[in-house]
C-alpha atoms as a PDB file:
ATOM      1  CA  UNK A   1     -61.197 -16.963  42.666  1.00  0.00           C
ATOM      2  CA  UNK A   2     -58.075 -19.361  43.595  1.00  0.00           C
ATOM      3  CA  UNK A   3     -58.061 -20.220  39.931  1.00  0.00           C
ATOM      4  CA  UNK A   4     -57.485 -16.741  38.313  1.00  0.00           C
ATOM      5  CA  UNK A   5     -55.103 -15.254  40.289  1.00  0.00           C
ATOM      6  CA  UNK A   6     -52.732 -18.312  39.389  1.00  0.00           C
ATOM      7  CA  UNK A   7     -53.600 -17.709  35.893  1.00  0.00           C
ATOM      8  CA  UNK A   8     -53.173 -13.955  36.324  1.00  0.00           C
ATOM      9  CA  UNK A   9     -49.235 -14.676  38.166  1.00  0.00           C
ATOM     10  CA  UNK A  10     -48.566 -16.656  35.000  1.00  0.00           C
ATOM     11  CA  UNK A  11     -49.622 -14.178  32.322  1.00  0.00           C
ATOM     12  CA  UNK A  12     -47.806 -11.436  34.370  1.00  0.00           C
ATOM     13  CA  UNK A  13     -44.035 -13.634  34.768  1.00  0.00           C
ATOM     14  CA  UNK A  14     -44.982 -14.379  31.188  1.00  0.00           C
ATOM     15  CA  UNK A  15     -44.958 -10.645  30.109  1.00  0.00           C
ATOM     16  CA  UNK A  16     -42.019  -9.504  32.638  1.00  0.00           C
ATOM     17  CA  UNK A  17     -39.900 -12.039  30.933  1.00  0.00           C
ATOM     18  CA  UNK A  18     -40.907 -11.261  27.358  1.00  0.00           C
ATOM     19  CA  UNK A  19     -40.247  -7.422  28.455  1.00  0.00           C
ATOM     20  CA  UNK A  20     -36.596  -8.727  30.282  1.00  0.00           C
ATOM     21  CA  UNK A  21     -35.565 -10.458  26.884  1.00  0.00           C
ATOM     22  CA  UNK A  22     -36.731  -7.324  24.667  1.00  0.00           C
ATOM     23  CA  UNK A  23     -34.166  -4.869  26.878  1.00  0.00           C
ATOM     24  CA  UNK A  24     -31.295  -7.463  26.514  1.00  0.00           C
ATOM     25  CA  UNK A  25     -31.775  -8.250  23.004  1.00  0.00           C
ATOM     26  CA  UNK A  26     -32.526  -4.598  21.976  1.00  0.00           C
ATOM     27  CA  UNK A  27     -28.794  -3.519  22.572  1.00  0.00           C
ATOM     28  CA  UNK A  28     -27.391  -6.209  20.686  1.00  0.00           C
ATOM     29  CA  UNK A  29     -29.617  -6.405  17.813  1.00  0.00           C
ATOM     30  CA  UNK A  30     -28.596  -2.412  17.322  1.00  0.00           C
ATOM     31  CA  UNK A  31     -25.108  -3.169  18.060  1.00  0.00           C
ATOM     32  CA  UNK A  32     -25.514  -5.994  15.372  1.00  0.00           C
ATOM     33  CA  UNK A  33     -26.923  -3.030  13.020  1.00  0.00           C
ATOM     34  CA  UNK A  34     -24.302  -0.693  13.774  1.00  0.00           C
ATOM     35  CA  UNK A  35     -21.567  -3.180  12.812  1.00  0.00           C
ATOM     36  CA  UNK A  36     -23.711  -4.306   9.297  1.00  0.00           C
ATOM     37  CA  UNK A  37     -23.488  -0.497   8.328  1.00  0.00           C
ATOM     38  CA  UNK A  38     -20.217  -0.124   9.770  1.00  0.00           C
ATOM     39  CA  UNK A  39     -18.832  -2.626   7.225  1.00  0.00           C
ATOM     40  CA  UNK A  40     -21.107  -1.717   4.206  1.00  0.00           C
ATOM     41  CA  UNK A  41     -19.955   1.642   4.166  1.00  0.00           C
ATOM     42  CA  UNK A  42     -16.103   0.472   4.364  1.00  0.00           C
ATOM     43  CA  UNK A  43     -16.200  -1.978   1.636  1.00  0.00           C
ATOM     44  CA  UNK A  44     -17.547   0.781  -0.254  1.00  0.00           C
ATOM     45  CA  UNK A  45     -14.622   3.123   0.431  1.00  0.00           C
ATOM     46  CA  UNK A  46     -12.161   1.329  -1.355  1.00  0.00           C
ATOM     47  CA  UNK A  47     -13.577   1.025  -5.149  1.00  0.00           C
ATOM     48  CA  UNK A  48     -14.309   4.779  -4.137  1.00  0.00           C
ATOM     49  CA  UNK A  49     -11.249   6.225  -3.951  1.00  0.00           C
ATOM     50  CA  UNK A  50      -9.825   3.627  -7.019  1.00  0.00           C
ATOM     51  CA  UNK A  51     -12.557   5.002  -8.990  1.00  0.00           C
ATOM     52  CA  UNK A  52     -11.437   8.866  -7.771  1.00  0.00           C
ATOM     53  CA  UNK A  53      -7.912   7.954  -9.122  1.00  0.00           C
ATOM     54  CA  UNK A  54      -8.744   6.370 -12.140  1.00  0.00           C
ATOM     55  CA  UNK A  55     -10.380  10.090 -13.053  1.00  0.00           C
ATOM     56  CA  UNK A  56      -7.277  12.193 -12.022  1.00  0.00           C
ATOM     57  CA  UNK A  57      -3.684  12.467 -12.152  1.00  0.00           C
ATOM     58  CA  UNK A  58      -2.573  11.984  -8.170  1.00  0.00           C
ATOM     59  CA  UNK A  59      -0.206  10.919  -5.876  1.00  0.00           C
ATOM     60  CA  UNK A  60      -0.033   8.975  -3.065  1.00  0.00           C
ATOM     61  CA  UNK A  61       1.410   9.854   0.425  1.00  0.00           C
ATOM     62  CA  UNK A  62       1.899   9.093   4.085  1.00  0.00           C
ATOM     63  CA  UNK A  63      -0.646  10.812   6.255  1.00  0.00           C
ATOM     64  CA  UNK A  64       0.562   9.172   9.829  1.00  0.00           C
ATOM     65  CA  UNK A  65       3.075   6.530  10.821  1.00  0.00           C
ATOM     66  CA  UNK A  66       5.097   5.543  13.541  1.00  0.00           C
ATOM     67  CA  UNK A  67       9.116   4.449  14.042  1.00  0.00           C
ATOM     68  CA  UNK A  68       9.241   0.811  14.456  1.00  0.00           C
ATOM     69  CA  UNK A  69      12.417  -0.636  16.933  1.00  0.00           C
ATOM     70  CA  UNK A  70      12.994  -4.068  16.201  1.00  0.00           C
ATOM     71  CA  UNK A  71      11.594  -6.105  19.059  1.00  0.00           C
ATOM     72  CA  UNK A  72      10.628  -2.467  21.183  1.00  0.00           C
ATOM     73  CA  UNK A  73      13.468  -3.357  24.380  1.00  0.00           C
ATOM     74  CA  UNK A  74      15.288  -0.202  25.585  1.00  0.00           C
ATOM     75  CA  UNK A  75      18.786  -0.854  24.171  1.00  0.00           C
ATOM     76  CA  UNK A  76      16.918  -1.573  20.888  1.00  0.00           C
ATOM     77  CA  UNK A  77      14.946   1.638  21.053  1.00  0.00           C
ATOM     78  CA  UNK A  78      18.308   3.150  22.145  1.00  0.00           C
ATOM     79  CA  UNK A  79      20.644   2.179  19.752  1.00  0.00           C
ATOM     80  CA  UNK A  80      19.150   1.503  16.323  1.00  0.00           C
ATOM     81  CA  UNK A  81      17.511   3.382  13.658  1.00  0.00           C
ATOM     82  CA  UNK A  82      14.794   2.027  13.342  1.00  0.00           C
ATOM     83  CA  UNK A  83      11.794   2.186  10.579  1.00  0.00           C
ATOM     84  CA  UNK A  84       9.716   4.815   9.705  1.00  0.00           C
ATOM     85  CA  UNK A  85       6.282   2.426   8.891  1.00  0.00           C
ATOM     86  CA  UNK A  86       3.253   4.452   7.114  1.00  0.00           C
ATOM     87  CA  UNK A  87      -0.142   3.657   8.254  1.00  0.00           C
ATOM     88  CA  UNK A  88      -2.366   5.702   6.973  1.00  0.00           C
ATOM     89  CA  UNK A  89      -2.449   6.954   3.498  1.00  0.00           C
ATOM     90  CA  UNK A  90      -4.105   9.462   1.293  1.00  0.00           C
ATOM     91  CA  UNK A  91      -4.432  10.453  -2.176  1.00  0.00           C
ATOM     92  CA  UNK A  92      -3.490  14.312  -3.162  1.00  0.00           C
ATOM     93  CA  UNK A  93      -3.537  15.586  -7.112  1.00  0.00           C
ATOM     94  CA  UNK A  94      -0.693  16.146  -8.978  1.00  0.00           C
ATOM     95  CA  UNK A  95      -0.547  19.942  -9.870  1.00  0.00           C
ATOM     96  CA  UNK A  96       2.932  21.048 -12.050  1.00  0.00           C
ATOM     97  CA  UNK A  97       3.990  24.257 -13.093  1.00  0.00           C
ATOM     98  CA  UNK A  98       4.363  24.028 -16.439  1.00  0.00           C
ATOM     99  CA  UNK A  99       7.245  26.383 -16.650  1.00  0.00           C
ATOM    100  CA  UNK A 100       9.362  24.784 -13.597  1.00  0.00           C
ATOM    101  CA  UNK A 101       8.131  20.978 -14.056  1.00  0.00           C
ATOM    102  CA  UNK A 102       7.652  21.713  -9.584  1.00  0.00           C
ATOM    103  CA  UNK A 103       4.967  19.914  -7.850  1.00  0.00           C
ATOM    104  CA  UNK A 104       3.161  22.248  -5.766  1.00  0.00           C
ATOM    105  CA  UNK A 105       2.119  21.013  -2.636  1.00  0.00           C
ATOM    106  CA  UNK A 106      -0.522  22.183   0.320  1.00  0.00           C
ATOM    107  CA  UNK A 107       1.988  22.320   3.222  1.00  0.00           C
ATOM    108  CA  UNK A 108       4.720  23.911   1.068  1.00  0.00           C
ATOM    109  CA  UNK A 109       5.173  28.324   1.375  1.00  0.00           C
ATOM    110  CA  UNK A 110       3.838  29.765  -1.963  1.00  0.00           C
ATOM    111  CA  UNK A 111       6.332  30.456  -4.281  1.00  0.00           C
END
């Protein structure tokens, strides 16, 4: 009887620890998964939209951006212009009247 229970304390601390390393490995092997499809899908995004282009007439424009201040101090921030930098883009169609030669555009009143 001294012999099993030994035997039995090992299989058990075997098992707990094989259970332990499953729950911390588990969260990074999704995390790991998450990332792969994260990146998959975003090198796919690109030869997307070229392709997209390639089929239409469209124009490019500034979605968001922010003013950049030289080295961002207050007296810079204060006292020059600064410079408007885009970062995000987007692609809209090119739609002109063919009386006027105008561009129409979403955000613009109807004419």
């Amino acid at each position: 009887m001294s012999t099993t229970f030994p035997r039995l304390r090992a299989v058990v601390l075997r098992s707990t620890v094989r259970l332990g390393a499953l729950v911390l490995a588990s969260p990074l092997i999704l995390a790991a998964l998450l990332w792969v499809a994260s990146a998959a899908a975003d090198s796919n995004v690109i030869p997307a939209e070229l392709a997209a282009s390639a089929r239409t007439t469209s124009v490019m424009f500034c979605a968001e951006g922010k003013m950049v201040h030289g080295d961002g101090s207050l007296p810079d921030r204060l006292l020059s212009a600064g410079t408007f930098v885009c970062s995000a883009w987007r692609m809209r169609g090119k739609q002109t009247d063919s009386m006027t030669g105008a561009i129409s555009w979403p955000s613009s009143p109807r004419r």
